[in-house]
C-alpha atoms as a PDB file:
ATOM      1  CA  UNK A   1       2.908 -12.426 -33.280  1.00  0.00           C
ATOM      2  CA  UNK A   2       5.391 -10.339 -35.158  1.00  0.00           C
ATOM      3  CA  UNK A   3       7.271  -7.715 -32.858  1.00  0.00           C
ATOM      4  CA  UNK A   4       7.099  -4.680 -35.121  1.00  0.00           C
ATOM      5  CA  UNK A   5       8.769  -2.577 -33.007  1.00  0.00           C
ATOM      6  CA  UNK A   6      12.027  -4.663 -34.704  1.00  0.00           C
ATOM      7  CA  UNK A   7      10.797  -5.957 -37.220  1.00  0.00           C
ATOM      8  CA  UNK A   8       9.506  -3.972 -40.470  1.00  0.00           C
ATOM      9  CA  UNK A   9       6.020  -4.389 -41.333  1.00  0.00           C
ATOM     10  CA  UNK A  10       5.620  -6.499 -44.377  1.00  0.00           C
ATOM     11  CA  UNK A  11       4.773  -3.565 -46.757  1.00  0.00           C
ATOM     12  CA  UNK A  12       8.033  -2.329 -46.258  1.00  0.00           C
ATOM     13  CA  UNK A  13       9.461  -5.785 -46.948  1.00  0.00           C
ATOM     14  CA  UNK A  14       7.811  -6.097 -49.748  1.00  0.00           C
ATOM     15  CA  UNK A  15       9.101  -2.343 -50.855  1.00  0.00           C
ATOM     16  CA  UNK A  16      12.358  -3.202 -49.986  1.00  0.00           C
ATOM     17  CA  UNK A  17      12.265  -6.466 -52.157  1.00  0.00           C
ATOM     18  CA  UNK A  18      10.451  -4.716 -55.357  1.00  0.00           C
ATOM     19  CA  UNK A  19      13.444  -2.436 -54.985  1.00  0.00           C
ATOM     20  CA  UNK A  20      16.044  -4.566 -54.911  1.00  0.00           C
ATOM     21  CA  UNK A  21      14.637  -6.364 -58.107  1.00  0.00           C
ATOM     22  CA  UNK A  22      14.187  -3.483 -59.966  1.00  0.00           C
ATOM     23  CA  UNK A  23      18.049  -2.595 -59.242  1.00  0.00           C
ATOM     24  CA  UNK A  24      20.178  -2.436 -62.085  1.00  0.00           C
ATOM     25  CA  UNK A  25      23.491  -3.351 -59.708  1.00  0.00           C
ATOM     26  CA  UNK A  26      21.375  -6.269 -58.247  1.00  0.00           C
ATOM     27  CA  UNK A  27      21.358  -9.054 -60.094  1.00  0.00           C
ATOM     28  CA  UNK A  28      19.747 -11.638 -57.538  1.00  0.00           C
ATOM     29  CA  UNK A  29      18.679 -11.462 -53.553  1.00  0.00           C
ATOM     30  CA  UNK A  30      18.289 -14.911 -51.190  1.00  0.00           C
ATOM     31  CA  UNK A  31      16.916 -14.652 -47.849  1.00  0.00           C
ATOM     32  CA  UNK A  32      18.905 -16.291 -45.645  1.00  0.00           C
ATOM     33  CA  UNK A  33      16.410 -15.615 -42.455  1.00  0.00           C
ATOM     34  CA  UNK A  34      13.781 -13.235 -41.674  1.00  0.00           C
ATOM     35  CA  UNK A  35      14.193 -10.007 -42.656  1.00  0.00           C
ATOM     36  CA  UNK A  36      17.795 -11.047 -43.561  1.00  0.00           C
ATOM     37  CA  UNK A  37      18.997 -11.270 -46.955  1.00  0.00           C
ATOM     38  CA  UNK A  38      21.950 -11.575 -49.240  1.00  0.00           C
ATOM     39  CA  UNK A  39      22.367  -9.130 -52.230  1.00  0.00           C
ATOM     40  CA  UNK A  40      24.117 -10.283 -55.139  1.00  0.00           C
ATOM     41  CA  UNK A  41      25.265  -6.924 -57.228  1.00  0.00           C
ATOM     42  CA  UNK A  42      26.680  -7.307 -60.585  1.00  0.00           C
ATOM     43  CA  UNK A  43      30.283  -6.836 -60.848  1.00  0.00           C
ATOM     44  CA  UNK A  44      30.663  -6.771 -56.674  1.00  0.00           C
ATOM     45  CA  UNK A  45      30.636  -8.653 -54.299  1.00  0.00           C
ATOM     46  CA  UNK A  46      27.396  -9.606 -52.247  1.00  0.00           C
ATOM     47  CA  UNK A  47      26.129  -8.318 -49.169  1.00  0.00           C
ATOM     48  CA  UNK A  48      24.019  -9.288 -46.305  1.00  0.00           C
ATOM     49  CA  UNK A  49      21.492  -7.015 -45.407  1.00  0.00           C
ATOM     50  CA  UNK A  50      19.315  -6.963 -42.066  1.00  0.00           C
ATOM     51  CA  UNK A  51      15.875  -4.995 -42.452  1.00  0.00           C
ATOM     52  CA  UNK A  52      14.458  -3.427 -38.969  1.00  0.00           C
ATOM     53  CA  UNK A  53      12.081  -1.266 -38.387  1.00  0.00           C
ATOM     54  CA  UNK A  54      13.160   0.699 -34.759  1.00  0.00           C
ATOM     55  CA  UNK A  55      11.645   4.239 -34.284  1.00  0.00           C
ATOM     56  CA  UNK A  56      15.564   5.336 -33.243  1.00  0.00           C
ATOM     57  CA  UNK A  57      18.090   2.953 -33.923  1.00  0.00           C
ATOM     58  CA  UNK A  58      20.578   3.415 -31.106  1.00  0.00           C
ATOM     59  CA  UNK A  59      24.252   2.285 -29.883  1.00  0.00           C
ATOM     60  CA  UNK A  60      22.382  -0.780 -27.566  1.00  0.00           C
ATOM     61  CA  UNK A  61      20.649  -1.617 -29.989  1.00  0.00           C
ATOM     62  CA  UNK A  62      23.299  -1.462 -33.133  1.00  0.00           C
ATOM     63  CA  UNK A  63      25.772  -3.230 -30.692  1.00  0.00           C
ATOM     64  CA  UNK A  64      22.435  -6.286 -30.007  1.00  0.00           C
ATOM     65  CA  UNK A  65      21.957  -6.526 -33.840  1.00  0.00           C
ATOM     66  CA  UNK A  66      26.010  -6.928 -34.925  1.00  0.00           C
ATOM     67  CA  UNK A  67      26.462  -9.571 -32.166  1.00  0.00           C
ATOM     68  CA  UNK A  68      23.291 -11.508 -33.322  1.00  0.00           C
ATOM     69  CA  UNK A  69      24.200 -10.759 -37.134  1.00  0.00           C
ATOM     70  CA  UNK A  70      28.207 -10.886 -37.006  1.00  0.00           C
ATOM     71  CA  UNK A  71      28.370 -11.422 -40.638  1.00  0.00           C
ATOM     72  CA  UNK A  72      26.008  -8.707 -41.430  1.00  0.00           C
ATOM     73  CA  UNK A  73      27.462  -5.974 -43.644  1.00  0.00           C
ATOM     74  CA  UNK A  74      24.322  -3.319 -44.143  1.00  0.00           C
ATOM     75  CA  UNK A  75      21.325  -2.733 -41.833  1.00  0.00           C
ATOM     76  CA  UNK A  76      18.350  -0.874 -43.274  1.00  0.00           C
ATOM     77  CA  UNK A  77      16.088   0.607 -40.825  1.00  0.00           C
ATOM     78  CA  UNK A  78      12.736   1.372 -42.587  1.00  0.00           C
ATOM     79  CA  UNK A  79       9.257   2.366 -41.721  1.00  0.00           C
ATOM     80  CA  UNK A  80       6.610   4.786 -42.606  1.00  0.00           C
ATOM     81  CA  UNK A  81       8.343   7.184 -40.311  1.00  0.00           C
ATOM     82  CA  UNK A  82      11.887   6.591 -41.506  1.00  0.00           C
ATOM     83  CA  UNK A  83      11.334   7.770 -44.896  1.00  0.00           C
END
């Protein structure tokens, strides 16, 4: 079972996604693991992106995610209630 107290729910993921095709600075995403994903962006370099889904995304748990993700460049936290 999912932990979506982390993790976003997949409406959001699927949000998230639509977005990023719809993008005109995007010109492809992979994902590279769940909920982790690389953005390529025309004319820029790519980026890795981690999506979460924490009600308050705090030090501890910025500090958890960066030593899990090290090469992780942009964390989205999104939910209903982050909007």
């Amino acid at each position: 079972m999912v932990d979506y107290s982390r993790c976003p729910r997949p409406e959001s993921v699927a949000y998230f996604c639509d977005a990023m095709l719809n993008h005109d600075k995007v010109s492809d995403y992979i994902e590279l693991d769940a909920y982790y994903y690389r953005i390529k962006r025309e004319g820029m370099s790519s980026i890795k992106v981690l999506l979460t889904n924490y009600y308050t995304l705090g030090y501890a748990e910025l500090r958890d995610l960066i030593e899990e993700y090290s090469d992780c460049n942009c964390i989205v936290n999104m939910s209903n209630w982050n909007m």
